[in-house]
C-alpha atoms as a PDB file:
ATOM      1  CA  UNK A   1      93.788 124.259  84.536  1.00  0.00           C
ATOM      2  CA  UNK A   2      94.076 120.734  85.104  1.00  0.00           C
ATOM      3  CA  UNK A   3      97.158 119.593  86.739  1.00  0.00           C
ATOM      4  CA  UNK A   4      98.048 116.623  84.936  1.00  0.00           C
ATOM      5  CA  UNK A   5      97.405 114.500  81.941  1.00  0.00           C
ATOM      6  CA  UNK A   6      94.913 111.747  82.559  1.00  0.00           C
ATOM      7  CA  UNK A   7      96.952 107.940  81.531  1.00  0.00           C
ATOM      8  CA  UNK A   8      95.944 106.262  78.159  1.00  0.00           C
ATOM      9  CA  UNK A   9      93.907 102.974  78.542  1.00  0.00           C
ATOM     10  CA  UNK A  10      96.962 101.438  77.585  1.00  0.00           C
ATOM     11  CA  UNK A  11     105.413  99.096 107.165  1.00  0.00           C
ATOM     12  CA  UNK A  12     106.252 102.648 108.568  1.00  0.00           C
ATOM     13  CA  UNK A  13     103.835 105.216 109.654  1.00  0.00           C
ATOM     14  CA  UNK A  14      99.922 105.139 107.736  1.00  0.00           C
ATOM     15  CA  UNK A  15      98.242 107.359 106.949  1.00  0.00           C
ATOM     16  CA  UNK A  16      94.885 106.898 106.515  1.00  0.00           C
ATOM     17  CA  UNK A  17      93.097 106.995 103.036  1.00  0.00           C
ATOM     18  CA  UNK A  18      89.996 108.049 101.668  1.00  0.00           C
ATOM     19  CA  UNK A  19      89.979 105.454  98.254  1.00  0.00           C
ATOM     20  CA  UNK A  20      87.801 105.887  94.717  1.00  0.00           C
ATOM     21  CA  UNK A  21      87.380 102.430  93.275  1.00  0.00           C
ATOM     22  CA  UNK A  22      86.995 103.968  89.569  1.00  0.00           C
ATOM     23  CA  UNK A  23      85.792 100.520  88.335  1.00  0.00           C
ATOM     24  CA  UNK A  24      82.887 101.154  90.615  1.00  0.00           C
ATOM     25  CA  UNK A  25      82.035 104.746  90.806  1.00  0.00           C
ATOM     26  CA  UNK A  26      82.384 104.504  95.100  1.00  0.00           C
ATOM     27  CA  UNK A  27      83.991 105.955  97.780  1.00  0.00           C
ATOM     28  CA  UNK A  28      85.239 104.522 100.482  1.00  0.00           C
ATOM     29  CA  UNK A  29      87.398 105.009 103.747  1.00  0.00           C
ATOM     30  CA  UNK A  30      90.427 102.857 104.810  1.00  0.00           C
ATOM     31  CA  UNK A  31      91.726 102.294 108.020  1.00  0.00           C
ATOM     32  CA  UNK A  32      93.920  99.698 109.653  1.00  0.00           C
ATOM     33  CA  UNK A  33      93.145  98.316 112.973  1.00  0.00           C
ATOM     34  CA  UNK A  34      95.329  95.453 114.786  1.00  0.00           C
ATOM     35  CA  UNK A  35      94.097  92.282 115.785  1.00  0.00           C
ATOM     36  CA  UNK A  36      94.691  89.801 119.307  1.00  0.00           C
ATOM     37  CA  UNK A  37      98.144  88.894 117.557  1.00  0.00           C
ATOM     38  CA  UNK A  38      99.505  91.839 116.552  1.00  0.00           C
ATOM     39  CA  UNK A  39      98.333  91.194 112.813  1.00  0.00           C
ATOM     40  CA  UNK A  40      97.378  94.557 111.122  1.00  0.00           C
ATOM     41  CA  UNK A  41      94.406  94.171 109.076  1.00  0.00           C
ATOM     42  CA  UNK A  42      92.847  97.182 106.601  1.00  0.00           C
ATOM     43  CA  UNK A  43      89.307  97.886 106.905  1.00  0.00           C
ATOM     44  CA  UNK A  44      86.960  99.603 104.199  1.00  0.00           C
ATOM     45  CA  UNK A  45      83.729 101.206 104.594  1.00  0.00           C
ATOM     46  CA  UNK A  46      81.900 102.459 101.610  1.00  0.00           C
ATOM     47  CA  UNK A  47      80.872 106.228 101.910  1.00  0.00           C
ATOM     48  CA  UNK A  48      79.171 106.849  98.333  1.00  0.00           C
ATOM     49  CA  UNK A  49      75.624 107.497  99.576  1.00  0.00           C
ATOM     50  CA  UNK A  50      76.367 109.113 102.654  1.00  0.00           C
ATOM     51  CA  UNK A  51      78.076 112.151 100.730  1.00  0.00           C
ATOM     52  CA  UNK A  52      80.354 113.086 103.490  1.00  0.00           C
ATOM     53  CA  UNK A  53      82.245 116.362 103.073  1.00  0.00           C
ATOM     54  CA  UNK A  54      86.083 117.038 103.196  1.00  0.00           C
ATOM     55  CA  UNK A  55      88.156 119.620 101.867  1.00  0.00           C
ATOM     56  CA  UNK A  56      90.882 118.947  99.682  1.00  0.00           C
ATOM     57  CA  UNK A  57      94.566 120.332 100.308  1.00  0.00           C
ATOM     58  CA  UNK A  58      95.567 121.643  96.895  1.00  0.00           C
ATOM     59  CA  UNK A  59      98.606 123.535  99.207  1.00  0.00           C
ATOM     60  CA  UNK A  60     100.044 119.991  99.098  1.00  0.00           C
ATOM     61  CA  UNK A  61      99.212 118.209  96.172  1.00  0.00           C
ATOM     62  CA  UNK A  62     101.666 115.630  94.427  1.00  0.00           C
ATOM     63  CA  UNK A  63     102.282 114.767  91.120  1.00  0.00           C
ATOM     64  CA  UNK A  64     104.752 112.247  90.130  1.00  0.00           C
ATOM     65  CA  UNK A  65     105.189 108.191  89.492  1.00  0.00           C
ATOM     66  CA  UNK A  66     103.640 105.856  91.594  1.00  0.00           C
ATOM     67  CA  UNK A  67     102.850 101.821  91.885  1.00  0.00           C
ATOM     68  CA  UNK A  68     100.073 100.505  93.260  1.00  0.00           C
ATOM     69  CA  UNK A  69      99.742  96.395  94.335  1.00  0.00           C
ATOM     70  CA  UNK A  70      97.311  94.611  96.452  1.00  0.00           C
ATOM     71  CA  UNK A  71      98.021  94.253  99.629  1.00  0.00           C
ATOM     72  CA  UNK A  72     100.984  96.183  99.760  1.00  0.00           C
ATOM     73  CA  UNK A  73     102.236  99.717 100.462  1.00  0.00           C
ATOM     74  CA  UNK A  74     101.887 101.823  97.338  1.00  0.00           C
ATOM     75  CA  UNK A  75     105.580 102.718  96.062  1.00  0.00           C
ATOM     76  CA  UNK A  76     106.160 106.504  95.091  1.00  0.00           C
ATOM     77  CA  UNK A  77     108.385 109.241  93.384  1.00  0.00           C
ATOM     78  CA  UNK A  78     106.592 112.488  93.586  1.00  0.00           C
ATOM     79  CA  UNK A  79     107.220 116.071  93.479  1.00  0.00           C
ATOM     80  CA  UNK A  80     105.085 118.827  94.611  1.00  0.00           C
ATOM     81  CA  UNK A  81     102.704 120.226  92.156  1.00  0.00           C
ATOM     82  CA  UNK A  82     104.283 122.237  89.910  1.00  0.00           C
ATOM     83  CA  UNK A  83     107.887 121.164  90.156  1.00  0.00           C
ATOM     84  CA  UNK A  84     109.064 119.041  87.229  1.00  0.00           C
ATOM     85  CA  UNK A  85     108.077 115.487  87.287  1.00  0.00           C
ATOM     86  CA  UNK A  86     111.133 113.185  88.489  1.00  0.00           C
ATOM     87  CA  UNK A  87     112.218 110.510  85.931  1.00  0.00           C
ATOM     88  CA  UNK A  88     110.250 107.329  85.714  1.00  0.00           C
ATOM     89  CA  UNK A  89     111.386 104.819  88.066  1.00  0.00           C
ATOM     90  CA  UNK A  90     112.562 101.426  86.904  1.00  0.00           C
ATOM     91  CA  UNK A  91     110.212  98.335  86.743  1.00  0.00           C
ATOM     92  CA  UNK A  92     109.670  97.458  90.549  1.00  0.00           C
ATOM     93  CA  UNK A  93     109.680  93.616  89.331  1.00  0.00           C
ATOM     94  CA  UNK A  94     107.887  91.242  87.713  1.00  0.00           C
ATOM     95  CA  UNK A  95     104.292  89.835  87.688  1.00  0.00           C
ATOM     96  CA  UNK A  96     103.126  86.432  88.034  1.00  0.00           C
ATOM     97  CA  UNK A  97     103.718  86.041  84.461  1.00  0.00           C
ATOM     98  CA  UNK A  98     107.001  86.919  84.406  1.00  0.00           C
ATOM     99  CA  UNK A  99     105.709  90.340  82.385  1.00  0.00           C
ATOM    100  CA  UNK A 100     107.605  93.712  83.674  1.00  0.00           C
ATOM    101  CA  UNK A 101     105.770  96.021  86.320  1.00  0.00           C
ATOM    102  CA  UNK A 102     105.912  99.353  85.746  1.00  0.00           C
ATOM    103  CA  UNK A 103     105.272 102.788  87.302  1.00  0.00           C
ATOM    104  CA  UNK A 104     102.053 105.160  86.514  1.00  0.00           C
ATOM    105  CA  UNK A 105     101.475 108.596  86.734  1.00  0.00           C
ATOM    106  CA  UNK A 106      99.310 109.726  89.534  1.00  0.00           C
ATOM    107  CA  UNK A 107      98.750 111.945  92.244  1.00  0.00           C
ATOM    108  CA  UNK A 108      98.270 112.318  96.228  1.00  0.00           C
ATOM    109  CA  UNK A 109      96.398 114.597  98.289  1.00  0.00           C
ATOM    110  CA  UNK A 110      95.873 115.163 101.816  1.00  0.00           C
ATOM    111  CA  UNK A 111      91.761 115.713 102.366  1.00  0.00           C
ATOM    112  CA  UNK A 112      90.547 116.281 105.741  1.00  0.00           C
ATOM    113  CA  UNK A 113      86.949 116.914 107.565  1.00  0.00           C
ATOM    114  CA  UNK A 114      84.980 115.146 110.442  1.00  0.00           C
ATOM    115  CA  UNK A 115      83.159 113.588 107.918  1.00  0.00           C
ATOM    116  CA  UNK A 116      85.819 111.291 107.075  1.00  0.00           C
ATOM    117  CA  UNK A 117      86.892 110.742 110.454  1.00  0.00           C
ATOM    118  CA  UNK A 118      90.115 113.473 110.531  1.00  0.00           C
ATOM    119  CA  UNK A 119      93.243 113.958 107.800  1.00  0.00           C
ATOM    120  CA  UNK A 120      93.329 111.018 105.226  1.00  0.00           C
ATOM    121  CA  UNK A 121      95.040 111.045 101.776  1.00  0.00           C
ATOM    122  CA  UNK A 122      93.249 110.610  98.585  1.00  0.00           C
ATOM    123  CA  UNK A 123      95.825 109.488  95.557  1.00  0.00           C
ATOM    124  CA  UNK A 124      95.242 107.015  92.074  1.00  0.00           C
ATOM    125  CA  UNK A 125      96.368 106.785  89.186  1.00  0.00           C
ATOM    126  CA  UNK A 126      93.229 105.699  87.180  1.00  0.00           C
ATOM    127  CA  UNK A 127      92.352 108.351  83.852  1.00  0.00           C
ATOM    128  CA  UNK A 128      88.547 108.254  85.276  1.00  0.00           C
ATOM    129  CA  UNK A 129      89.742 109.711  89.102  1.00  0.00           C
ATOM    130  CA  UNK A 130      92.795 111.975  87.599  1.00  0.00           C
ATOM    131  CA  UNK A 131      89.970 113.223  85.023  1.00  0.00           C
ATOM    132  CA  UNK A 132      87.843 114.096  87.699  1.00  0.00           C
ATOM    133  CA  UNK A 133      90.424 115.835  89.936  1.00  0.00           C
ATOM    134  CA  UNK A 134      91.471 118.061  87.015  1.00  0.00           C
ATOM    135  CA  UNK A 135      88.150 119.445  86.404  1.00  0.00           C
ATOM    136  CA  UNK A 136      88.227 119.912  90.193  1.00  0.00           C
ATOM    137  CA  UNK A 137      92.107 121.965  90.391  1.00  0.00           C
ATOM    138  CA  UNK A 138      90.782 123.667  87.869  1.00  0.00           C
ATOM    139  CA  UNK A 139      87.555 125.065  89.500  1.00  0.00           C
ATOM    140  CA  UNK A 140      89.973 125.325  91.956  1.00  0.00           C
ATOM    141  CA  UNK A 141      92.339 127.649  90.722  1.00  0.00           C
ATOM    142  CA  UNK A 142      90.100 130.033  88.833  1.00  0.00           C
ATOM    143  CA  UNK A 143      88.299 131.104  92.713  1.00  0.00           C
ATOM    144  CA  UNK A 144      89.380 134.361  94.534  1.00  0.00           C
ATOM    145  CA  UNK A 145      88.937 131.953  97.664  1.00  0.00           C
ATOM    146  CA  UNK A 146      92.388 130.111  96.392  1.00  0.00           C
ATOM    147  CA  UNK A 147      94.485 132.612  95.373  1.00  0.00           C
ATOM    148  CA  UNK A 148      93.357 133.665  99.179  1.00  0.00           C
ATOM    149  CA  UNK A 149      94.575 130.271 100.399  1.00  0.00           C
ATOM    150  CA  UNK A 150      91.883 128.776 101.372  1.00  0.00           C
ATOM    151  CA  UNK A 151      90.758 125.467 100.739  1.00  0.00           C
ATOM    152  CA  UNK A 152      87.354 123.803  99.061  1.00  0.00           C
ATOM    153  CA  UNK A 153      85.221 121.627 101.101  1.00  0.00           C
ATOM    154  CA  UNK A 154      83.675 119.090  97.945  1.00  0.00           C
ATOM    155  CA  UNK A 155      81.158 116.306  98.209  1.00  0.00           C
ATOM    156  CA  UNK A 156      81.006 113.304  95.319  1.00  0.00           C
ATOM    157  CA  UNK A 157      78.123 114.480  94.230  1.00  0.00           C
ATOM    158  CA  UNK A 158      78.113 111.819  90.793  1.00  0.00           C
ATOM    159  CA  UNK A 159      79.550 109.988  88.381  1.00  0.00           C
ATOM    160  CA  UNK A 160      80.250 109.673  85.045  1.00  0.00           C
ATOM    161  CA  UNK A 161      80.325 106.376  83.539  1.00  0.00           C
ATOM    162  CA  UNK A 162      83.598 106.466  80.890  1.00  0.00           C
ATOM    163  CA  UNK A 163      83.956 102.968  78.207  1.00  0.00           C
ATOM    164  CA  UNK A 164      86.490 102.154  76.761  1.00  0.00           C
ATOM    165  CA  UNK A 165      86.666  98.947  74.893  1.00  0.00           C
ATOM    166  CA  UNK A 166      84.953  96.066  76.604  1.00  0.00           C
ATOM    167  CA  UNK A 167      85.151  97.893  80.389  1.00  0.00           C
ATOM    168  CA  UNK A 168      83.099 100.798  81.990  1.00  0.00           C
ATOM    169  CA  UNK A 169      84.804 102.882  84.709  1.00  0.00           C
ATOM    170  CA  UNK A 170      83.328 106.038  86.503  1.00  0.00           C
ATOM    171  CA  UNK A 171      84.698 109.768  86.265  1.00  0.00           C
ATOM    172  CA  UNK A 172      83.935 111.156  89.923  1.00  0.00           C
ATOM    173  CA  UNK A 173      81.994 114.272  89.654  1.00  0.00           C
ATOM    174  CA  UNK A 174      83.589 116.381  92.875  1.00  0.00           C
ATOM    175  CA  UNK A 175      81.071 119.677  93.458  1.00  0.00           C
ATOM    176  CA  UNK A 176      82.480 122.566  96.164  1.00  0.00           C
ATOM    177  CA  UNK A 177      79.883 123.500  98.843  1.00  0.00           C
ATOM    178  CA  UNK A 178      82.183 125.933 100.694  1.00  0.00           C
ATOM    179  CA  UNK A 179      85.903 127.185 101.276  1.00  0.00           C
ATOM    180  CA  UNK A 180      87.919 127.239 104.239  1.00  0.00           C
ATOM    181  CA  UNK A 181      90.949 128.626 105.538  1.00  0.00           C
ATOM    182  CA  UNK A 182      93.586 125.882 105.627  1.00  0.00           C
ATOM    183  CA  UNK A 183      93.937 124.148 109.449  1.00  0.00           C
ATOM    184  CA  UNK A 184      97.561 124.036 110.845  1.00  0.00           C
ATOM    185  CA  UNK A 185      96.955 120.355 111.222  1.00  0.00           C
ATOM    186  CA  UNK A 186      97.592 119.787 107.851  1.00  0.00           C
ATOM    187  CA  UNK A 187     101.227 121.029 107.828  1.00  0.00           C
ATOM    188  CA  UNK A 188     103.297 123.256 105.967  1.00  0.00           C
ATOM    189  CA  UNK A 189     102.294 124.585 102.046  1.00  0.00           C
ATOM    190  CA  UNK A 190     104.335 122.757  99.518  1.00  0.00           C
ATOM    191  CA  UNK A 191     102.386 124.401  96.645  1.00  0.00           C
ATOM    192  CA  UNK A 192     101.372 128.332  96.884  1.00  0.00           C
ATOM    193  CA  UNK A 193      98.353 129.065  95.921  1.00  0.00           C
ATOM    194  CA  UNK A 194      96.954 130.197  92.372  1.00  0.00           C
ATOM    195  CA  UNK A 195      97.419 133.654  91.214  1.00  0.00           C
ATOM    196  CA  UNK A 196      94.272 135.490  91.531  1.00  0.00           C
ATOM    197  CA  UNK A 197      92.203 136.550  88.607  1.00  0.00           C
ATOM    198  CA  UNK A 198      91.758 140.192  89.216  1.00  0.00           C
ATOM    199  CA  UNK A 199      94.770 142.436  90.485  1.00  0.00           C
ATOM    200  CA  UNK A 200      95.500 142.487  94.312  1.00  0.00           C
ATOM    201  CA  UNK A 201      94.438 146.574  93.423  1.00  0.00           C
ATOM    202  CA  UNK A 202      91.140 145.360  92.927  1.00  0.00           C
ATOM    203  CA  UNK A 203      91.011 143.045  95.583  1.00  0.00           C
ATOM    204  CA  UNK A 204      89.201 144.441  99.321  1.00  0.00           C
ATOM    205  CA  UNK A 205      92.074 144.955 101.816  1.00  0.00           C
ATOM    206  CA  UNK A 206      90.649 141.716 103.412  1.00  0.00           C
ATOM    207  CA  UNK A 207      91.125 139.681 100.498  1.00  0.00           C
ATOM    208  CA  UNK A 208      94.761 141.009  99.639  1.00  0.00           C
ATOM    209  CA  UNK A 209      96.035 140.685 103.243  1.00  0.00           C
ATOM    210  CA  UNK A 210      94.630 137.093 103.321  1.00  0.00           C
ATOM    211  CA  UNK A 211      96.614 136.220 100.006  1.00  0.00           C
ATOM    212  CA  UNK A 212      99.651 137.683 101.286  1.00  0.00           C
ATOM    213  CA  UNK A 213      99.406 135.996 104.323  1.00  0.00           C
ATOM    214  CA  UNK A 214      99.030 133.132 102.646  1.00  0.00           C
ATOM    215  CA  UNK A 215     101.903 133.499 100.274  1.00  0.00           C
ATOM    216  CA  UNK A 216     104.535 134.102 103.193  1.00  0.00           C
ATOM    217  CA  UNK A 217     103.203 130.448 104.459  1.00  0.00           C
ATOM    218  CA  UNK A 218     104.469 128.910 101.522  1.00  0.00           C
ATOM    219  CA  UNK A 219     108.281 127.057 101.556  1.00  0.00           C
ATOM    220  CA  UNK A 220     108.196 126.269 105.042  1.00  0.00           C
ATOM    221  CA  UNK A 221     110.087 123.296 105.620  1.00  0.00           C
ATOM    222  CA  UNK A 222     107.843 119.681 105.427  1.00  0.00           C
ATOM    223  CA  UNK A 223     110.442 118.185 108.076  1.00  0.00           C
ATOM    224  CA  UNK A 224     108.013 120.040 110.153  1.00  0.00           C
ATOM    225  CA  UNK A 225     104.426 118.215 109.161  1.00  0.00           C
ATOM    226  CA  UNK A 226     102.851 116.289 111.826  1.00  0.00           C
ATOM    227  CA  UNK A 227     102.331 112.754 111.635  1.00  0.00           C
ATOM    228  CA  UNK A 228      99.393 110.738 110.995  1.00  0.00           C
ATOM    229  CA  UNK A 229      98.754 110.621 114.733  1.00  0.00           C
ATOM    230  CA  UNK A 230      99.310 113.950 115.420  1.00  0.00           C
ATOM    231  CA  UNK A 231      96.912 115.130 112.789  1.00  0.00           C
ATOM    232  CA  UNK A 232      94.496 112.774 113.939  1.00  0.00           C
ATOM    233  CA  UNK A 233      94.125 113.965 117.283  1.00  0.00           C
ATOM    234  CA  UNK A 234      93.816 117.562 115.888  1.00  0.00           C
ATOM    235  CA  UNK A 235      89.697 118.197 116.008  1.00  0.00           C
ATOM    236  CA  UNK A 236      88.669 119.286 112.274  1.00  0.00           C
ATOM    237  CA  UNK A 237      87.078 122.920 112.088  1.00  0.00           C
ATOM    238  CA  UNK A 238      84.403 121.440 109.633  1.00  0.00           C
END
C-alpha cells in the first residue's frame, strides 16, 4: 500500500544523498568535498542514463514534516514509518517577500549499492517523487522477499511526465531487478517488515526462519547506527 499521501499542487555530520529533481525527471548524486580554505562546496553528478542500481531500506523509512531551502540543510520532524505523524512544525520564517514558510510532508530513505558510491539517503517532498515511491512500498510490501526482510535493489527505469496547470514534472518509474538481505552497514530496523501474504505454515522452513530472524532484528536501539563515515567505509555486497 502506499505509505503516504502524495501533497496537493497547492553543519553536523552529512550524509550523502542520492537527489530526484522532479521538475526534470533526473537523478543525480550529491556529495560535498572541501576546498584549499576549508570552504565546503556540494557537488552533483547526474546519473539518469547510467541506470545505476541501489537498494532501498524500507527497514528505515521516514515519514513526517520536512523543509527544504537552497543551500541549506533540510530541516526535519519525522517518525518512523508507521508511527503517527508528529504535529506540523511552525513556519521556520519568512521568505523574501515577507510571505510565511512552511513545512511539507515528505519522506527519507537510506539507499545503498556500489553503484552510487556506498549508503546515501534519498528524501523529497514533491507529489511526482512521493507518487513514485508509493507505487514502489507497495510492490514492496506485497513480496515474500519483504516480509523475509530483505531489501529490493531498483533501477529508474522511466518517467512519467505529470501537468498540472502551466508546469510539467516527472513521476519516477522505480522497477526491482533483485532482493537482498539487508547489510549491517545500514544500522538497526526502525520499521519491521510487511506481514507476509501467505501463512508462515505455508512458507518453506527457509523462508519462515528468515522472517523470524528478521522480526527479532527489529527495535534495536538507533543510538547504535553508524555514521556516514562508518557506513561509507563498509564495502557494499552489490
Amino acid at each position: 500500500m502506499a505509505f503516504m499521501h502524495a501533497p496537493t499542487s497547492a553543519t553536523g555530520e552529512f550524509t550523502p544523498i542520492l537527489a530526484y529533481k522532479a521538475n526534470q525527471g533526473r537523478l543525480y548524486t550529491r556529495d560535498r568535498t572541501q576546498d584549499l580554505n576549508g570552504v565546503w562546496n556540494a557537488i552533483e553528478t547526474e546519473v539518469t542514463k547510467q541506470q545505476p542500481a541501489f537498494a532501498v531500506d524500507f527497514g528505515r523509512l521516514e515519514t513526517g514534516w520536512c523543509h527544504f531551502v537552497a543551500g541549506s540543510a533540510p530541516i526535519w520532524s519525522m517518525v518512523p514509518y508507521g508511527q503517527p505523524l508528529p504535529p506540523k512544525p511552525a513556519s521556520p520564517g519568512k521568505d523574501d517577500t515577507g510571505k510565511d514558510l512552511a513545512f511539507r510532508q515528505g519522506f527519507r530513505v537510506p539507499v545503498a549499492g556500489n553503484a552510487i558510491g556506498g549508503v546515501r539517503e534519498l528524501a523529497g517532498n514533491s507529489a511526482a517523487l512521493i507518487n513514485g515511491m508509493n507505487e514502489l512500498h507497495s510492490t514492496y510490501e506485497a513480496a515474500p522477499e519483504a516480509a523475509m526482510g530483505q531489501l529490493p535493489v531498483v533501477k529508474m527505469t522511466d518517467t512519467l511526465p505529470i501537468k498540472t496547470g502551466q508546469s510539467t514534472n516527472f513521476q519516477p518509474v522505480f522497477t526491482i531487478q533483485t532482493w537482498v538481505d539487508r547489510p549491517d552497514v545500514l544500522g538497526p530496523r526502525t520499521v519491521p517488515p510487511p506481514r507476509a501474504s501467505a501463512p508462515i505454515s505455508q512458507m518453506t522452513p527457509q523462508a519462515a526462519a528468515a522472517m523470524a530472524s528478521a522480526s527479532m532484528q527489529t527495535g534495536t536501539s538507533a543510538a547504535n547506527t553508524p555514521t556516514p563515515q562508518a557506513k561509507a567505509a563498509d564495502a557494499m555486497p552489490f
